[in-house]
N, C-alpha and C. Protein backbone atom coordinates (compact mmCIF):
# COMPACT_ATOMS: atom_id res chain seq x y z
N UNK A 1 39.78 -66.28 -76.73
CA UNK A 1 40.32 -64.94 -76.84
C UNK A 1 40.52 -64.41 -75.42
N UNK A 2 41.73 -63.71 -75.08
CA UNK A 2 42.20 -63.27 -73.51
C UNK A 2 42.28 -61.65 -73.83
N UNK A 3 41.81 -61.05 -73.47
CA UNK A 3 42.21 -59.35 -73.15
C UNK A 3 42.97 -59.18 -71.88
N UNK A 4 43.47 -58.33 -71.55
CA UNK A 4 44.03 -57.67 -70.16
C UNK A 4 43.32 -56.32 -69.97
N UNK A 5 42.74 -56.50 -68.86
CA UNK A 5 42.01 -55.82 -68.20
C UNK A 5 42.37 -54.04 -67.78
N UNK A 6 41.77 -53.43 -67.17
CA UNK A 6 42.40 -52.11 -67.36
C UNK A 6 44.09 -51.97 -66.55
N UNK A 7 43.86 -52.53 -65.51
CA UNK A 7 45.19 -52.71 -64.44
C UNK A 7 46.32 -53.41 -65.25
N UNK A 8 46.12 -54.34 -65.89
CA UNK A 8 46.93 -55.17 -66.88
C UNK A 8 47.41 -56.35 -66.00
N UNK A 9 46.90 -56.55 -64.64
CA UNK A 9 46.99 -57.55 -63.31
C UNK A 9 46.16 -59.07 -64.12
N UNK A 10 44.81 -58.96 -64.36
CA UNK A 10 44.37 -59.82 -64.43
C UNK A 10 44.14 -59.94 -65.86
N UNK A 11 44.18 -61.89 -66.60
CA UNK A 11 43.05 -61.61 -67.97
C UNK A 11 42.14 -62.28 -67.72
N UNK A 12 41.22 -61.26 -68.86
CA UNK A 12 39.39 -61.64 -68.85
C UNK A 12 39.26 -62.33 -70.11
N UNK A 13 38.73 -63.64 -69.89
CA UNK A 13 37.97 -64.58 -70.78
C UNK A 13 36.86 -63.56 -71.62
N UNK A 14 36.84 -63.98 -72.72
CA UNK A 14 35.94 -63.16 -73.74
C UNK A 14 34.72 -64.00 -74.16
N UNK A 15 33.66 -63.62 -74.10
CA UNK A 15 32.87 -65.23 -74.05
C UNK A 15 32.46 -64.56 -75.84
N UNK A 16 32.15 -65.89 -76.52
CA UNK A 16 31.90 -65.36 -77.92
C UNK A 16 30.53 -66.43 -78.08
N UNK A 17 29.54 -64.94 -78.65
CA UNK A 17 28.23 -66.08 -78.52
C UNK A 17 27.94 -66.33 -80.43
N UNK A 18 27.15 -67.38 -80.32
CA UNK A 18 26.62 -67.84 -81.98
C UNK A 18 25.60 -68.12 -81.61
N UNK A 19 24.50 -67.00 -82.61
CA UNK A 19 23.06 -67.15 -82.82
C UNK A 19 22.91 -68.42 -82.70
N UNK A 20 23.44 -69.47 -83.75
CA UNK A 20 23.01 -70.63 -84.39
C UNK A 20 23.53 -72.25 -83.19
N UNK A 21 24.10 -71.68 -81.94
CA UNK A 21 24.37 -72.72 -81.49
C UNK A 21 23.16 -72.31 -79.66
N UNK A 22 22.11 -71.26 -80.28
CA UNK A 22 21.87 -71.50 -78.83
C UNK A 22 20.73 -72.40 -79.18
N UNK A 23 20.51 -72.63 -77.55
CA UNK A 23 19.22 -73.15 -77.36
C UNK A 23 17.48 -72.69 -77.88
N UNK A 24 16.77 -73.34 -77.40
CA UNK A 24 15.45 -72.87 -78.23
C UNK A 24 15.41 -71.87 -76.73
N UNK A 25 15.45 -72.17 -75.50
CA UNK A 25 15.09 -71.22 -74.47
C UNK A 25 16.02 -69.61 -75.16
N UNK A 26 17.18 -70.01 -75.00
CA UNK A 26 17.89 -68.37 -75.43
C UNK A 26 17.48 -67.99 -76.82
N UNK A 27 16.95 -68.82 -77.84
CA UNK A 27 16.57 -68.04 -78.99
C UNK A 27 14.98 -67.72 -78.69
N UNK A 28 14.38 -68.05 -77.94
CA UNK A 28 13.07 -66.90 -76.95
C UNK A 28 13.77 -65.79 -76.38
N UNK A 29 14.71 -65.88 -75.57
CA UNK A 29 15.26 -64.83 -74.99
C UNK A 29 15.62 -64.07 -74.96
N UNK A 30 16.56 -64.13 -76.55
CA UNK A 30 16.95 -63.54 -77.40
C UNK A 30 15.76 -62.59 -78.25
N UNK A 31 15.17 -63.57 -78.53
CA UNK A 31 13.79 -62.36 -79.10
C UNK A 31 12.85 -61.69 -79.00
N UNK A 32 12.80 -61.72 -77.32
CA UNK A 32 12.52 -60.82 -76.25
C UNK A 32 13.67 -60.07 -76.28
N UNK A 33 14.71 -59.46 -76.28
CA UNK A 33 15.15 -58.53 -76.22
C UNK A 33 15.09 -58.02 -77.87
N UNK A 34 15.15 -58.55 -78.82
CA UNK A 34 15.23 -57.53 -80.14
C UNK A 34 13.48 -57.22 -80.57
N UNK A 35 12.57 -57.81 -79.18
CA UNK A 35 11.11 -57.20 -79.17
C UNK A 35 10.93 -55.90 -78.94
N UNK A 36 11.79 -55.79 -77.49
CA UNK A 36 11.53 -54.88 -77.23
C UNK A 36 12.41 -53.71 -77.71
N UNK A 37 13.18 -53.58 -78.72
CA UNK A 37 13.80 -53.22 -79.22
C UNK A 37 12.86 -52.64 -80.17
N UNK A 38 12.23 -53.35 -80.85
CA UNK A 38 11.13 -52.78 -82.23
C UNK A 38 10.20 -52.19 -81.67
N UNK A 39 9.75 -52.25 -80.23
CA UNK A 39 8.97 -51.79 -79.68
C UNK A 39 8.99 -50.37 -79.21
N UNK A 40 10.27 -50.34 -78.54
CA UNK A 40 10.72 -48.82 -79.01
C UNK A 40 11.08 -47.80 -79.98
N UNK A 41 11.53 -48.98 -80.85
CA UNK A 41 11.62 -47.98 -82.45
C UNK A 41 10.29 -46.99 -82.68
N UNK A 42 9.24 -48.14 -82.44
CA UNK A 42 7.82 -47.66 -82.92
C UNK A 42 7.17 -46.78 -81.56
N UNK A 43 7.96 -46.69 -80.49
CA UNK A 43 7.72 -45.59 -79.83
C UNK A 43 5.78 -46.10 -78.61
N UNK A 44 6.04 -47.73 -79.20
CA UNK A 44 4.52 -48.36 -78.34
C UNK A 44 5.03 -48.98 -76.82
N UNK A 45 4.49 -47.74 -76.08
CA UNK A 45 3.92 -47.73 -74.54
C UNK A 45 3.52 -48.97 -74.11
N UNK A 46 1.93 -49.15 -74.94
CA UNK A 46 1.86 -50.27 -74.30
C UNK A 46 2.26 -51.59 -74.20
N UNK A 47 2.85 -52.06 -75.43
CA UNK A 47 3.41 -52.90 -75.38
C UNK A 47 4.66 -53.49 -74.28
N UNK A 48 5.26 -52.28 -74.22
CA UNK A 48 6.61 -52.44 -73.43
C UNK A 48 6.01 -52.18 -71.78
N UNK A 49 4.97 -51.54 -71.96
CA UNK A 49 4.31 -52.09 -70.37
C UNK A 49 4.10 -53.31 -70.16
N UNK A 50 3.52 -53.94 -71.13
CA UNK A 50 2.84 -55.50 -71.18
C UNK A 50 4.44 -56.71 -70.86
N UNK A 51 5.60 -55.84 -71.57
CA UNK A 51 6.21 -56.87 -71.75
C UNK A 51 7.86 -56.36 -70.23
N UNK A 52 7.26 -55.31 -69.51
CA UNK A 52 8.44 -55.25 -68.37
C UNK A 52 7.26 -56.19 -67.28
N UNK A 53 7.73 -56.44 -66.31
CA UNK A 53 7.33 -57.05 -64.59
C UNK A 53 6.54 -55.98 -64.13
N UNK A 54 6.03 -56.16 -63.58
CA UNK A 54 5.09 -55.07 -62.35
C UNK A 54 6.18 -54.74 -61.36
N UNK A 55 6.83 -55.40 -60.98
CA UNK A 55 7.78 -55.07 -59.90
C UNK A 55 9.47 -54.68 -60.56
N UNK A 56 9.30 -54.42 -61.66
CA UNK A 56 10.59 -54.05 -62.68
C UNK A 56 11.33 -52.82 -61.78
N UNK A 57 12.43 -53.04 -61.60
CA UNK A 57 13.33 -51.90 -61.60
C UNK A 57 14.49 -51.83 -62.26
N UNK A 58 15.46 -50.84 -62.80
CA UNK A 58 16.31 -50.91 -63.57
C UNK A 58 17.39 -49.41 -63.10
N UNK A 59 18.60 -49.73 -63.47
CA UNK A 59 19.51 -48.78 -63.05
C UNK A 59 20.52 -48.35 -64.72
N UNK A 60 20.02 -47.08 -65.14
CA UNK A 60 21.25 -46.58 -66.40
C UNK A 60 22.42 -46.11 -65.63
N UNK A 61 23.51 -46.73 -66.17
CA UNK A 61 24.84 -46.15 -65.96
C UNK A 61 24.92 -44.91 -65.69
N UNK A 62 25.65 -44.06 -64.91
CA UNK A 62 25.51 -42.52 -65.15
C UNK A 62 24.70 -41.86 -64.09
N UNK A 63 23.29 -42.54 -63.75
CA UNK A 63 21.90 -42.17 -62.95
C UNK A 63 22.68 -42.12 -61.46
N UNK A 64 21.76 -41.02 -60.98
CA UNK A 64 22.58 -41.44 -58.93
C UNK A 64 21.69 -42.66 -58.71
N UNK A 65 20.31 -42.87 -59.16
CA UNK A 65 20.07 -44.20 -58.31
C UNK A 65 18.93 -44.22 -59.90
N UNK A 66 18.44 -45.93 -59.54
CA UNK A 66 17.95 -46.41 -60.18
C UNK A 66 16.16 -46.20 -60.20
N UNK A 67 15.90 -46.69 -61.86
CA UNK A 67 14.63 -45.78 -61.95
C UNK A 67 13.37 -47.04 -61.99
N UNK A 68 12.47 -46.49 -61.98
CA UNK A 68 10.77 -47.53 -62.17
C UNK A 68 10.39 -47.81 -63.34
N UNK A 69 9.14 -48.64 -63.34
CA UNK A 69 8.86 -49.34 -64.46
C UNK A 69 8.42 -48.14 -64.71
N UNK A 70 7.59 -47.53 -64.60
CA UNK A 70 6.80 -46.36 -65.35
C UNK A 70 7.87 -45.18 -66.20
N UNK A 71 9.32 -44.65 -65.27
CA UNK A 71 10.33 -44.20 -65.99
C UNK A 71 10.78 -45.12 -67.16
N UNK A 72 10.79 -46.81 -67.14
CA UNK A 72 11.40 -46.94 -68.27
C UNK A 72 9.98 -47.59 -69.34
N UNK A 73 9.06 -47.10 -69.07
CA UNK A 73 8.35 -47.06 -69.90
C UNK A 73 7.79 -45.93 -70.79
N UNK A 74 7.98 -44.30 -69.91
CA UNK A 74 8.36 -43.33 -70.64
C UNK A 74 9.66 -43.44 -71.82
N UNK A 75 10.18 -43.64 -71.40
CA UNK A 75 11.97 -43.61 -72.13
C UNK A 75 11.64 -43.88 -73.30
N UNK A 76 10.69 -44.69 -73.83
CA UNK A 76 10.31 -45.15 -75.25
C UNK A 76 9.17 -44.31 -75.35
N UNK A 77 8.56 -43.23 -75.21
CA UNK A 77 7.13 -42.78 -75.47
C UNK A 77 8.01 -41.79 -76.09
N UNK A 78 6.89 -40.34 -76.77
CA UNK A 78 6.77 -39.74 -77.82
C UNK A 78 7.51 -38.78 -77.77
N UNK A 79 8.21 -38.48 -75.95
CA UNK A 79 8.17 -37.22 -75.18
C UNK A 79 9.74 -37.60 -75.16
N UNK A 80 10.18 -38.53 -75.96
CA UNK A 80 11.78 -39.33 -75.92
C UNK A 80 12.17 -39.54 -76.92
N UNK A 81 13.39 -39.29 -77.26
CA UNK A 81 14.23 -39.39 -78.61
C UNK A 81 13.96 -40.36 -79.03
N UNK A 82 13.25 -40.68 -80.66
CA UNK A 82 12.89 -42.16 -80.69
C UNK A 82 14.58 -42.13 -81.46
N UNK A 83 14.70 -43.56 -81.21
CA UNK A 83 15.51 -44.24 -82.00
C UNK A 83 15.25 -45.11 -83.28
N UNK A 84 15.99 -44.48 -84.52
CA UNK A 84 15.88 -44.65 -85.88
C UNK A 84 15.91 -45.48 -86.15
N UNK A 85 17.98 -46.65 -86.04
CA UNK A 85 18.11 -47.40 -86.22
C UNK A 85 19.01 -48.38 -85.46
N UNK A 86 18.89 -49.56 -85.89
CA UNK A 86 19.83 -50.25 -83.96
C UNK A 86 20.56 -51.38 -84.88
N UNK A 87 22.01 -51.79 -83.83
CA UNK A 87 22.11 -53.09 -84.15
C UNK A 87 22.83 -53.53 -82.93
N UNK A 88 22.12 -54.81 -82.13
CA UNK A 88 22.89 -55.69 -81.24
C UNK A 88 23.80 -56.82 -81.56
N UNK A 89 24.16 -56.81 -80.34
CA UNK A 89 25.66 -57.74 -80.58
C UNK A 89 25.68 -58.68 -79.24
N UNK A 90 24.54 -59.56 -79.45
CA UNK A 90 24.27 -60.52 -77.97
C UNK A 90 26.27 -60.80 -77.53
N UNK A 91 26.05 -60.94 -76.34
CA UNK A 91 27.72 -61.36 -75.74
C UNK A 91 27.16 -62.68 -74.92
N UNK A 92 26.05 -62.77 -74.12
CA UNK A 92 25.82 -63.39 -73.15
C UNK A 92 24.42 -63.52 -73.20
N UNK A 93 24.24 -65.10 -73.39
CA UNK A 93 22.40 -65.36 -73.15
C UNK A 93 22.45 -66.43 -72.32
N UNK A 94 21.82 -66.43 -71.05
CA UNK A 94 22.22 -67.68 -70.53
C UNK A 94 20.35 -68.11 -69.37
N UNK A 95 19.83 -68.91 -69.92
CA UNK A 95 18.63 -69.19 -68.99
C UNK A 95 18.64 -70.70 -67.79
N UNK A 96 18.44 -69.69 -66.79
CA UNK A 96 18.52 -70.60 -65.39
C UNK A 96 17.19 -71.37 -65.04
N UNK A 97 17.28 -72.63 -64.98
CA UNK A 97 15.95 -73.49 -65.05
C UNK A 97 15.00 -73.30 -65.76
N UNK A 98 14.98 -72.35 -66.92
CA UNK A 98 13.83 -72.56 -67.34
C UNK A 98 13.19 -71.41 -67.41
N UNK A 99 13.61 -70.56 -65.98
CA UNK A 99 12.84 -69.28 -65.47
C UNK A 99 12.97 -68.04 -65.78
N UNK A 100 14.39 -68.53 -65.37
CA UNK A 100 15.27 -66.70 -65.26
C UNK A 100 16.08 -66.65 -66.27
N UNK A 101 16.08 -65.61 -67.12
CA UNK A 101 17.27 -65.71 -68.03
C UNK A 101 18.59 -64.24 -68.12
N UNK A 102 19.02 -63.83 -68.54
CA UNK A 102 20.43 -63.04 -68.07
C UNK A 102 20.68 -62.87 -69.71
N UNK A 103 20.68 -61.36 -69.95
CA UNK A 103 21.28 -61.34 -71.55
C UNK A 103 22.06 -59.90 -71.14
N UNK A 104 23.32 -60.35 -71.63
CA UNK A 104 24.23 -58.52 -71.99
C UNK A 104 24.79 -59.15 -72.88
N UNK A 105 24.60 -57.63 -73.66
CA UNK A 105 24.52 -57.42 -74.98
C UNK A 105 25.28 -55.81 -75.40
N UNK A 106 25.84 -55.49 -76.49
CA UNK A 106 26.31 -54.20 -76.96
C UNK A 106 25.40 -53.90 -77.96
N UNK A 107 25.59 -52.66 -78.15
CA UNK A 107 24.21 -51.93 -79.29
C UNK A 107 24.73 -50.66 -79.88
N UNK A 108 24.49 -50.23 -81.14
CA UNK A 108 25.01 -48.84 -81.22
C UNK A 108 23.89 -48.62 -82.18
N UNK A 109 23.09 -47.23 -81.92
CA UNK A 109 21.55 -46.87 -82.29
C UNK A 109 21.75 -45.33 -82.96
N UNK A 110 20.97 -45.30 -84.18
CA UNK A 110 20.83 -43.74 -84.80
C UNK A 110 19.71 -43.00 -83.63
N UNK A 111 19.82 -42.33 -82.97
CA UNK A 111 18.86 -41.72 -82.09
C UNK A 111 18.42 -39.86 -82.73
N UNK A 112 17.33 -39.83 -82.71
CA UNK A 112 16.96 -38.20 -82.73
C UNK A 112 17.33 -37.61 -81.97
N UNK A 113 18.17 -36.24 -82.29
CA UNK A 113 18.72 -35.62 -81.84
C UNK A 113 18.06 -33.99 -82.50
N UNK A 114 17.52 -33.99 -81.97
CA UNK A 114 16.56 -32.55 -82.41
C UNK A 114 15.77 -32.24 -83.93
N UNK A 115 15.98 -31.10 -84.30
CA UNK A 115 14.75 -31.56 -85.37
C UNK A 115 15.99 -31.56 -86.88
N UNK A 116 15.60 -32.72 -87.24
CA UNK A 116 16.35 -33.14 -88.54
C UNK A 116 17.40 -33.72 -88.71
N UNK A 117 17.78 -34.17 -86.91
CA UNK A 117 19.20 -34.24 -86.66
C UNK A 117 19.36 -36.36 -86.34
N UNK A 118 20.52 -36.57 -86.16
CA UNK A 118 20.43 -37.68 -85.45
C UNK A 118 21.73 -37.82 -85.01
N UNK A 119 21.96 -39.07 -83.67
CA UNK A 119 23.34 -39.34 -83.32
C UNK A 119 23.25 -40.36 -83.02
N UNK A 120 25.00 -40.78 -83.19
CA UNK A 120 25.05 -42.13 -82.80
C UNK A 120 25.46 -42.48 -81.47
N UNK A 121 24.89 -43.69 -80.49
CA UNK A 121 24.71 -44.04 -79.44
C UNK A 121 25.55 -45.17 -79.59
N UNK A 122 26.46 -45.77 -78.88
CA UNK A 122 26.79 -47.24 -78.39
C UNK A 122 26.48 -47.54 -76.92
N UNK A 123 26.53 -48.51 -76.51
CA UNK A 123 26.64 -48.81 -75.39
C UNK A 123 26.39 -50.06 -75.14
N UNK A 124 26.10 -50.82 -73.66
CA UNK A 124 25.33 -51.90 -73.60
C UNK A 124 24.59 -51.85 -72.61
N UNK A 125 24.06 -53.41 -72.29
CA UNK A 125 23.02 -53.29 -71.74
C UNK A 125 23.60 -55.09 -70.74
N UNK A 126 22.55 -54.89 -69.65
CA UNK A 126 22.54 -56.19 -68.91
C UNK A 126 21.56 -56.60 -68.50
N UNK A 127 20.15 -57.10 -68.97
CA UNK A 127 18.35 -57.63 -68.55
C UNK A 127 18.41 -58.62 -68.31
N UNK A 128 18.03 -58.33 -67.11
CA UNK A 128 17.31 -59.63 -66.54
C UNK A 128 15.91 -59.77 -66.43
N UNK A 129 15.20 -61.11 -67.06
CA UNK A 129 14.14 -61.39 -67.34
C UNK A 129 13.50 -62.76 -66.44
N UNK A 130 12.11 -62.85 -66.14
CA UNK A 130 11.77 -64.19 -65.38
C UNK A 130 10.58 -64.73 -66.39
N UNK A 131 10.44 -66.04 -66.66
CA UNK A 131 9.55 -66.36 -67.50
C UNK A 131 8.28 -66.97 -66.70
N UNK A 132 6.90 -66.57 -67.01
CA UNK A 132 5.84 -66.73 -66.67
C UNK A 132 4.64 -67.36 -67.33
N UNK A 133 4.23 -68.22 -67.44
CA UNK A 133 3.23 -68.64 -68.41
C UNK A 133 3.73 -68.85 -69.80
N UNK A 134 4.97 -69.20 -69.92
CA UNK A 134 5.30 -68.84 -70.94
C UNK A 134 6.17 -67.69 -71.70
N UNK A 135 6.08 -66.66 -71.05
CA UNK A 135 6.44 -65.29 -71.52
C UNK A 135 7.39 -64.74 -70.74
N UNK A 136 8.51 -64.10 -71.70
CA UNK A 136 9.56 -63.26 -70.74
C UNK A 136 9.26 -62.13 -70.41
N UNK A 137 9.37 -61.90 -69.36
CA UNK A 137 9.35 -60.74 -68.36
C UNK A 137 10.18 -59.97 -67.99
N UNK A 138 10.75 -58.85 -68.92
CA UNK A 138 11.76 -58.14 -67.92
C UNK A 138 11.34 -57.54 -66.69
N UNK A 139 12.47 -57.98 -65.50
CA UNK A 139 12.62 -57.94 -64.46
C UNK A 139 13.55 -56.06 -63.78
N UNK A 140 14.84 -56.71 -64.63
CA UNK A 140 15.25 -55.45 -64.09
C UNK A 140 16.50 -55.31 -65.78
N UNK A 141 16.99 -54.17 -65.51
CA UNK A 141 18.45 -54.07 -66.47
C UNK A 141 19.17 -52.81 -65.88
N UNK A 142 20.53 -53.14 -66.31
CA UNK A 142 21.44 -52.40 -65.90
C UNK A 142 22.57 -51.69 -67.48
N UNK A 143 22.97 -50.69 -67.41
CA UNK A 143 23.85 -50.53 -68.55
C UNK A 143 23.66 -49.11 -69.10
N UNK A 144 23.45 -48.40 -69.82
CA UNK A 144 23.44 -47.69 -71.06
C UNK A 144 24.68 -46.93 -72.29
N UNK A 145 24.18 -46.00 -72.37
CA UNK A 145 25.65 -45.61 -73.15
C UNK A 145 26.71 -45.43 -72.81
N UNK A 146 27.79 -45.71 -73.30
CA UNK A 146 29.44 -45.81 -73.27
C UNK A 146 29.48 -44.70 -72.95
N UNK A 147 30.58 -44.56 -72.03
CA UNK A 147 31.08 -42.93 -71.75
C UNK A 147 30.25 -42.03 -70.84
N UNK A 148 29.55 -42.48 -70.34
CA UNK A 148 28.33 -41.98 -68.72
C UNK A 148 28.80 -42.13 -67.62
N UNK A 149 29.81 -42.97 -67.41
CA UNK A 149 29.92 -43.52 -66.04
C UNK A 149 30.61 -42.25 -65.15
């Protein structure tokens, strides 16, 4: 599949991913990101501490500069719109030796929007993760909702 780009100068290759043809590394990788996904539904801190880097940084679209692990570990606490309901749309899972792995992905989420209310969110996302003992580590991510920039 070819799109033309905003200029209409260049076309962009569309990469099209299938659950069922990745690897066992990207179907870990993969479920590290729809972890931490449930992890925020349920609005658990610690978990999503346990499961970013100590040295995590991350940049939302929109932001003048990019924020800390401790900001994006608020973002999911109690004091933050939880989000209702989600669905991703992996585009790109790709793990480098073993270590590092690279997932962007699109998402569009029912989010609380005051009391009784909700809205809908799209956007995507771009995490990068390093694996340690076993376990993925987000590192850093880049992305959020459509229409911020």
């Amino acid at each position: 599949m070819t799109r033309i780009n905003a200029d209409q100068s260049l076309p962009l290759k569309l990469i099209t991913v299938t659950l069922d043809r990745f690897s066992e590394d990207q179907h870990g990788l993969w479920a590290r990101v729809e972890a931490l996904w449930k992890m925020s539904v349920a609005q658990d801190t610690a978990s999503v501490a346990d499961a970013l880097h100590p040295n995590y940084v991350g940049w939302v679209t929109g932001q003048p500069q990019p924020h800390s692990r401790d900001a994006a570990i608020a973002s999911v606490g109690p004091s933050c719109p939880r989000v209702l309901t989600y669905k991703l749309q992996p585009l790109s899972v790709v793990v480098f030796d073993g270590k590092v792995g690279v997932v962007h992905y699109t998402y569009v989420a029912e989010v609380e929007s005051g009391t009784n209310a909700s809205k809908t969110v799209s956007g995507r996302w771009s995490e990068m993760y390093l694996r340690k003992d076993g376990q993925w580590s987000m590192i850093s991510v880049s992305g959020g909702p459509d229409g911020e920039r």
